[in-house]
Protein backbone atom coordinates (compact mmCIF):
# COMPACT_ATOMS: atom_id res chain seq x y z
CA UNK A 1 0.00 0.00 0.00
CA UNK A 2 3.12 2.48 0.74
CA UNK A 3 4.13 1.60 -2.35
CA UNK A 4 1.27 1.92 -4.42
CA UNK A 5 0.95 5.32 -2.68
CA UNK A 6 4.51 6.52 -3.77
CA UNK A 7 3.70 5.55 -7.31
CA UNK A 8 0.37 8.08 -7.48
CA UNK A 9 2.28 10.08 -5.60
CA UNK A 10 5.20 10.49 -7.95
CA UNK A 11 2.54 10.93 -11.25
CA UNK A 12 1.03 13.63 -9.72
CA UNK A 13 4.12 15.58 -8.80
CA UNK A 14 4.81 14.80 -12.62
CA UNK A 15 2.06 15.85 -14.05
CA UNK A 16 2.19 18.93 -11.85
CA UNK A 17 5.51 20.11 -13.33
CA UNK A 18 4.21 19.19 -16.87
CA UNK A 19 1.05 21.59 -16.55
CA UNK A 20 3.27 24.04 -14.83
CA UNK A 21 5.83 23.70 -17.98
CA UNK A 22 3.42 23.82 -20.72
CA UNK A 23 -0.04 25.65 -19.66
CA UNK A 24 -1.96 24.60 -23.08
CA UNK A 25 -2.15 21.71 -20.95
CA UNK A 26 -4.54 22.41 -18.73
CA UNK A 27 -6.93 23.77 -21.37
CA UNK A 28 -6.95 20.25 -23.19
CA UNK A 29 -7.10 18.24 -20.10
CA UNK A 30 -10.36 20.69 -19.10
CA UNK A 31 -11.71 20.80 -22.86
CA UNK A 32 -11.41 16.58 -23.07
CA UNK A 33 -13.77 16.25 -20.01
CA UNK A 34 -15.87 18.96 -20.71
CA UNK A 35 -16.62 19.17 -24.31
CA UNK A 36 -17.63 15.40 -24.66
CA UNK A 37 -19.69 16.15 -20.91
CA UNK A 38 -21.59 18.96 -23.00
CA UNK A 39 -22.42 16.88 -25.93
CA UNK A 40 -23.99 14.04 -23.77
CA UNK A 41 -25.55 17.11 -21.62
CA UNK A 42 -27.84 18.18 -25.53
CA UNK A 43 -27.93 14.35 -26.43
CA UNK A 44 -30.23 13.74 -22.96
CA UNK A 45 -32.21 17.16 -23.95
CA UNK A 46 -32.66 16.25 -27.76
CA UNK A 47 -35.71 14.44 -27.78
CA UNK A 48 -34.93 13.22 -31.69
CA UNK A 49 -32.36 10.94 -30.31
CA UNK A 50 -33.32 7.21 -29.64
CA UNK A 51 -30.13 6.12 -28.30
CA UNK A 52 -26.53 7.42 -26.96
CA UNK A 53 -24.15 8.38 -29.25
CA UNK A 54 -20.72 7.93 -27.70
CA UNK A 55 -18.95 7.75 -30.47
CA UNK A 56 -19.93 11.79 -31.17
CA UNK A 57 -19.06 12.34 -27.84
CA UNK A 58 -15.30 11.42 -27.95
CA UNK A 59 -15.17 13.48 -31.30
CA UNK A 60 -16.02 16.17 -29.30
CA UNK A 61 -13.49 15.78 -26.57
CA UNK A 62 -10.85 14.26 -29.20
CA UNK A 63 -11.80 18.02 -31.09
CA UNK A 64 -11.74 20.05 -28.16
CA UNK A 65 -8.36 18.85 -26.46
CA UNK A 66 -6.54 18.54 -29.73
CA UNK A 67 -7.64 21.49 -32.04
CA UNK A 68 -9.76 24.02 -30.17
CA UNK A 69 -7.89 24.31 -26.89
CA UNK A 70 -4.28 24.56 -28.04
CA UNK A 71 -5.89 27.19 -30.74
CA UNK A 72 -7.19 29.10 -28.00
CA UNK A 73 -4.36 29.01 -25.76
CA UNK A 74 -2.47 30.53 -28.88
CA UNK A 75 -5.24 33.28 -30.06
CA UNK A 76 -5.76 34.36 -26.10
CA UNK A 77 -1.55 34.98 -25.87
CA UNK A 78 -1.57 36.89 -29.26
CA UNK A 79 -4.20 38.73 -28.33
CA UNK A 80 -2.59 39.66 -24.35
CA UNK A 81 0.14 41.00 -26.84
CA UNK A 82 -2.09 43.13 -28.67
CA UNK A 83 -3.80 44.42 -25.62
CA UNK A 84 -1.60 44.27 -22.82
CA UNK A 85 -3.12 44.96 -19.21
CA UNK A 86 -5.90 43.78 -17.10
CA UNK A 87 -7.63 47.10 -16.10
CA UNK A 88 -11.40 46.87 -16.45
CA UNK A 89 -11.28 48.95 -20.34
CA UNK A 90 -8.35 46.75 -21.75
CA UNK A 91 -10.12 43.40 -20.53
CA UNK A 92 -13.29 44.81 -22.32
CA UNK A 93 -11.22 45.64 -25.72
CA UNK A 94 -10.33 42.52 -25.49
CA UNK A 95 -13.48 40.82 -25.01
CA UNK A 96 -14.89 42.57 -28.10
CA UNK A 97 -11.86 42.78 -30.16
CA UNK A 98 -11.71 38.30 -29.36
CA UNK A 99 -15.62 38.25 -30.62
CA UNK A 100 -14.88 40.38 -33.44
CA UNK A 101 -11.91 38.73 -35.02
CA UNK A 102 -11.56 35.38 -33.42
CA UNK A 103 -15.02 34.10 -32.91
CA UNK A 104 -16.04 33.78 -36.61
CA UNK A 105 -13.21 31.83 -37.13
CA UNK A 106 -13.74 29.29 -34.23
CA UNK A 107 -16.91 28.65 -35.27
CA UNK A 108 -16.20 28.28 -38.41
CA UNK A 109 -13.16 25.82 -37.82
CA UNK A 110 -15.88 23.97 -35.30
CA UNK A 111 -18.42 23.53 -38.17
CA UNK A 112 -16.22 22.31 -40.74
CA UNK A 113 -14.23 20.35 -38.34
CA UNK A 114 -16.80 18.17 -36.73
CA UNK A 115 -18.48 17.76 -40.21
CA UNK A 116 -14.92 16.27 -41.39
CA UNK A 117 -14.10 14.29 -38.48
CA UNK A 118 -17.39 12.73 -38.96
CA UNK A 119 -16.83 11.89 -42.41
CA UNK A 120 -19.30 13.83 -44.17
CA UNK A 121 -17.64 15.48 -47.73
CA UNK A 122 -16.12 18.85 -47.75
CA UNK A 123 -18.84 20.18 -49.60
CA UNK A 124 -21.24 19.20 -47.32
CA UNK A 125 -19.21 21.06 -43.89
CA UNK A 126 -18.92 24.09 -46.08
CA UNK A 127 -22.03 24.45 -46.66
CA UNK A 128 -23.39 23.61 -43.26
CA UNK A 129 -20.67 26.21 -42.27
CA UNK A 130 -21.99 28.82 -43.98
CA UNK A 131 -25.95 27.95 -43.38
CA UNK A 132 -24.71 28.69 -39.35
CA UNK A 133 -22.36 30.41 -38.94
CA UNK A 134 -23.66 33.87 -38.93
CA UNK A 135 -27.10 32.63 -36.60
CA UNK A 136 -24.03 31.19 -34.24
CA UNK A 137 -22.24 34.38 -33.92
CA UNK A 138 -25.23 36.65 -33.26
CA UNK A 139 -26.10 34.25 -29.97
CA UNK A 140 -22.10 34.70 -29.51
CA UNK A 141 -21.98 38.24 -29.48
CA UNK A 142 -24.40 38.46 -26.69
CA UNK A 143 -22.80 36.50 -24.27
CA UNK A 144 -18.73 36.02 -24.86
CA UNK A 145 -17.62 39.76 -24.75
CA UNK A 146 -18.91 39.86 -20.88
CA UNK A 147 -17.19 36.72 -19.89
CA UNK A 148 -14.32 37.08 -22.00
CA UNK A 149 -14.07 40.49 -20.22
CA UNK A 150 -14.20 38.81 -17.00
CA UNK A 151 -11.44 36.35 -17.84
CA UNK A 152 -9.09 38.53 -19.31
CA UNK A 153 -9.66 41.41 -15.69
CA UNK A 154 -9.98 38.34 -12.84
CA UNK A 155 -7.71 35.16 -14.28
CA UNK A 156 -4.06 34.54 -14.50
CA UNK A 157 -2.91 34.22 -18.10
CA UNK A 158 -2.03 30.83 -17.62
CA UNK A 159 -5.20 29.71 -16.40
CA UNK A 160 -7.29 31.35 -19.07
CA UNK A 161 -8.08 28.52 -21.25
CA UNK A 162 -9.09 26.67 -18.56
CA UNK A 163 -11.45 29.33 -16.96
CA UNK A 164 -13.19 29.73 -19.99
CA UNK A 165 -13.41 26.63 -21.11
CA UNK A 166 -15.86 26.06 -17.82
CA UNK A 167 -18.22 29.07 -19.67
CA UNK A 168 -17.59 27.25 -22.80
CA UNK A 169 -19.48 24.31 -21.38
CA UNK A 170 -22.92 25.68 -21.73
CA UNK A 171 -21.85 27.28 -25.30
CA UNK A 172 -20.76 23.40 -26.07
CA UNK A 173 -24.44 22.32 -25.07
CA UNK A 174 -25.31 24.86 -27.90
CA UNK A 175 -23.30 24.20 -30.19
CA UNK A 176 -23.76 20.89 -30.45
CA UNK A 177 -27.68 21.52 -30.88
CA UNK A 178 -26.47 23.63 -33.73
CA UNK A 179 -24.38 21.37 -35.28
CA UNK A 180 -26.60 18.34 -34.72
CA UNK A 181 -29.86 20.30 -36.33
CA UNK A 182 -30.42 20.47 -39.58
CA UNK A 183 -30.73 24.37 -40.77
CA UNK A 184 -34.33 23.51 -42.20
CA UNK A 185 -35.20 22.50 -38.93
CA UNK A 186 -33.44 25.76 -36.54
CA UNK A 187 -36.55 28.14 -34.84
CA UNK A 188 -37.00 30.58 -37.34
CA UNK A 189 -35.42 33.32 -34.85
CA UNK A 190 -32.24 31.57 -35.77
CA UNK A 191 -32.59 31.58 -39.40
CA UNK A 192 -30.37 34.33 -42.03
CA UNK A 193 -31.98 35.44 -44.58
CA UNK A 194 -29.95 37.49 -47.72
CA UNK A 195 -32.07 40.94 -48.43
CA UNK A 196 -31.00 42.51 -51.58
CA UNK A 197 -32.08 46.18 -51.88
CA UNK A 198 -31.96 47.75 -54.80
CA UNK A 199 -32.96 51.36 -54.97
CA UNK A 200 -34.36 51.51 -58.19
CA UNK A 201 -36.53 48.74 -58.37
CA UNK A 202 -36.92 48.31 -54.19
CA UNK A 203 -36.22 45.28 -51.94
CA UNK A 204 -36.08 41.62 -53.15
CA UNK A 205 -34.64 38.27 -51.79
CA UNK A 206 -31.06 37.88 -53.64
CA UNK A 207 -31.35 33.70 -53.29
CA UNK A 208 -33.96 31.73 -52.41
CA UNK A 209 -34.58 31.12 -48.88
CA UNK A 210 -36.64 28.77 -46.95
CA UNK A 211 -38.41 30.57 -44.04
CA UNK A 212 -40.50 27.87 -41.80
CA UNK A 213 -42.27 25.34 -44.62
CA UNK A 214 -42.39 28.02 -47.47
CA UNK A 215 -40.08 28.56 -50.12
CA UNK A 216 -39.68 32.50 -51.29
CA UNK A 217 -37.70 33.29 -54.17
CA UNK A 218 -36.89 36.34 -56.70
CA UNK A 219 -38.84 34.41 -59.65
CA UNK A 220 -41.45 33.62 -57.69
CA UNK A 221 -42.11 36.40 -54.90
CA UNK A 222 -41.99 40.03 -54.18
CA UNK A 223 -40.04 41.02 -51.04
CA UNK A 224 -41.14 43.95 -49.20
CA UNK A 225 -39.63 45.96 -46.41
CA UNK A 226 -41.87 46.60 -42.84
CA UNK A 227 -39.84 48.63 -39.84
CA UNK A 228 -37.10 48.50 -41.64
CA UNK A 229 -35.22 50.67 -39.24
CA UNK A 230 -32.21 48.83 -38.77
CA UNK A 231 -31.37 45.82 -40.78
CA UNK A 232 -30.87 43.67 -37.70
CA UNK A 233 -34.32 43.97 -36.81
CA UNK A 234 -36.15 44.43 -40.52
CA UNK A 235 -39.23 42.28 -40.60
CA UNK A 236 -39.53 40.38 -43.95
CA UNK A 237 -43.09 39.19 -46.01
CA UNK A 238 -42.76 37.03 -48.88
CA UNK A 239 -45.73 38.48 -50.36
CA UNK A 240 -49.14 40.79 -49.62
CA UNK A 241 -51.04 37.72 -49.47
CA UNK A 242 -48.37 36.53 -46.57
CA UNK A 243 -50.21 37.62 -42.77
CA UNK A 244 -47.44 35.69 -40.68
CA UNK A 245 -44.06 38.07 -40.96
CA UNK A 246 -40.65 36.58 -40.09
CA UNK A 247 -38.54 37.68 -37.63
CA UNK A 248 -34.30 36.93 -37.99
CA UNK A 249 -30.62 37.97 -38.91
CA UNK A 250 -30.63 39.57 -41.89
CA UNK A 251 -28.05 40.04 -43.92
CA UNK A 252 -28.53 43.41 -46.30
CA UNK A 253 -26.83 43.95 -49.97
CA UNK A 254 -27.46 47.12 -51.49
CA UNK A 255 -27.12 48.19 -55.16
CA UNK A 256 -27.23 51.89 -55.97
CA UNK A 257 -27.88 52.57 -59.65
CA UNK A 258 -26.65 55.57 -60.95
């Protein structure tokens, strides 16, 4: 028993000095228990499931030790660089400045990633990529900038990856709903929509777009404009005859003919 006690004994000190040595590691030994945890966390919720899928869960702790923590270790010392400080105003910078650069590129690299690792075709995680990722970073922006600001003011550098990745947790349990859901099937408060407005000939749909279990399109529809006060908020109707209007991001192009 003294024995078997030196031994643990001994693997802890040396594990100790390794974490101490290189800090990514505490990140990926947080992000392997957690990130599986969180996709077993929206399995239970998902009511479309019929069985456990462990198989996606050590994807998602394979994907989250290997890729996403060790790129977050690196993004979160570039951007201490950038910003240096902890005062209350640079922690916030940085909170926005990591949403506004980093986060579409994490979610991104999530998307495609997980499609790939599951096999699916490169077409196929591009274009699920692209169907989510701006819904995914609208639900980001409201939340990461506070707790980003948090972590960057109240946690030691080295222990920053593995203080967020506790936040992260929750924002796993999202993510893989988004990533599991097909983008037909996403509330329709989550759905992007492309608005093209043209100021000659008014306001139409650039592409077609699916909104709930209708199909609008430019040969098909005409696209009007109600409260269009900011584009983030612009209500959509496919047509006159349409009473139901559509709430979502929207995305706006704008031609201006001469």
């Amino acid at each position: 028993m003294p024995a078997t006690l030196s031994v643990l004994t001994s693997v802890v000190k040396s594990c100790c000095k390794v974490v101490d040595r290189y800090p990514v590691t505490r990140g990926m030994a947080t992000y392997l228990v957690l990130w599986p945890t969180g996709n077993l966390v929206q399995q239970a919720m998902d009511g479309t499931r019929e069985e456990w899928d462990f198989q996606e869960a050590g994807r998602y702790g394979l994907y989250g030790a290997f890729i996403t923590a060790p790129l977050l270790h690196t993004w979160l010392k570039v951007l201490t660089r950038l910003i240096p400080g902890s005062a209350f105003t640079q922690a916030l910078a940085k909170g926005y400045v990591d949403q506004l650069v980093f986060a579409p590129v994490n979610i991104s690299q999530f998307f495609l990633g997980m499609a790939l690792l599951e096999g699916r075709p490169p077409e196929e995680a591009l274009n699920e990529c692209q169907q989510k990722l701006l819904p995914t970073w609208m639900i980001s922006l409201s939340i990461w900038p506070i707790l980003q600001t948090l972590n960057f003011s109240l946690v030691p550098e080295k222990n920053r990856v593995m203080a967020i990745s506790c936040g992260s947790f929750l924002w796993l349990v999202f993510l893989s709903y988004m990533h599991h859901t097909r983008a037909q099937d996403l509330p329709q408060g989550l759905l992007s929509r492309q608005v093209h407005y043209d100021y000659k000939h008014g306001s139409s749909e650039s592409s077609c777009v699916r909104l709930g279990s209708v199909d609008f399109s430019t040969s098909d529809t005409q696209q009007g404009w109600k409260k269009a006060m900011l584009p983030m908020t612009a209500l959509c109707c496919g047509s006159e005859d349409d009473s139901e209007e559509q709430q979502g991001p929207v995305v706006v192009v704008v031609t201006k003919h001469s």
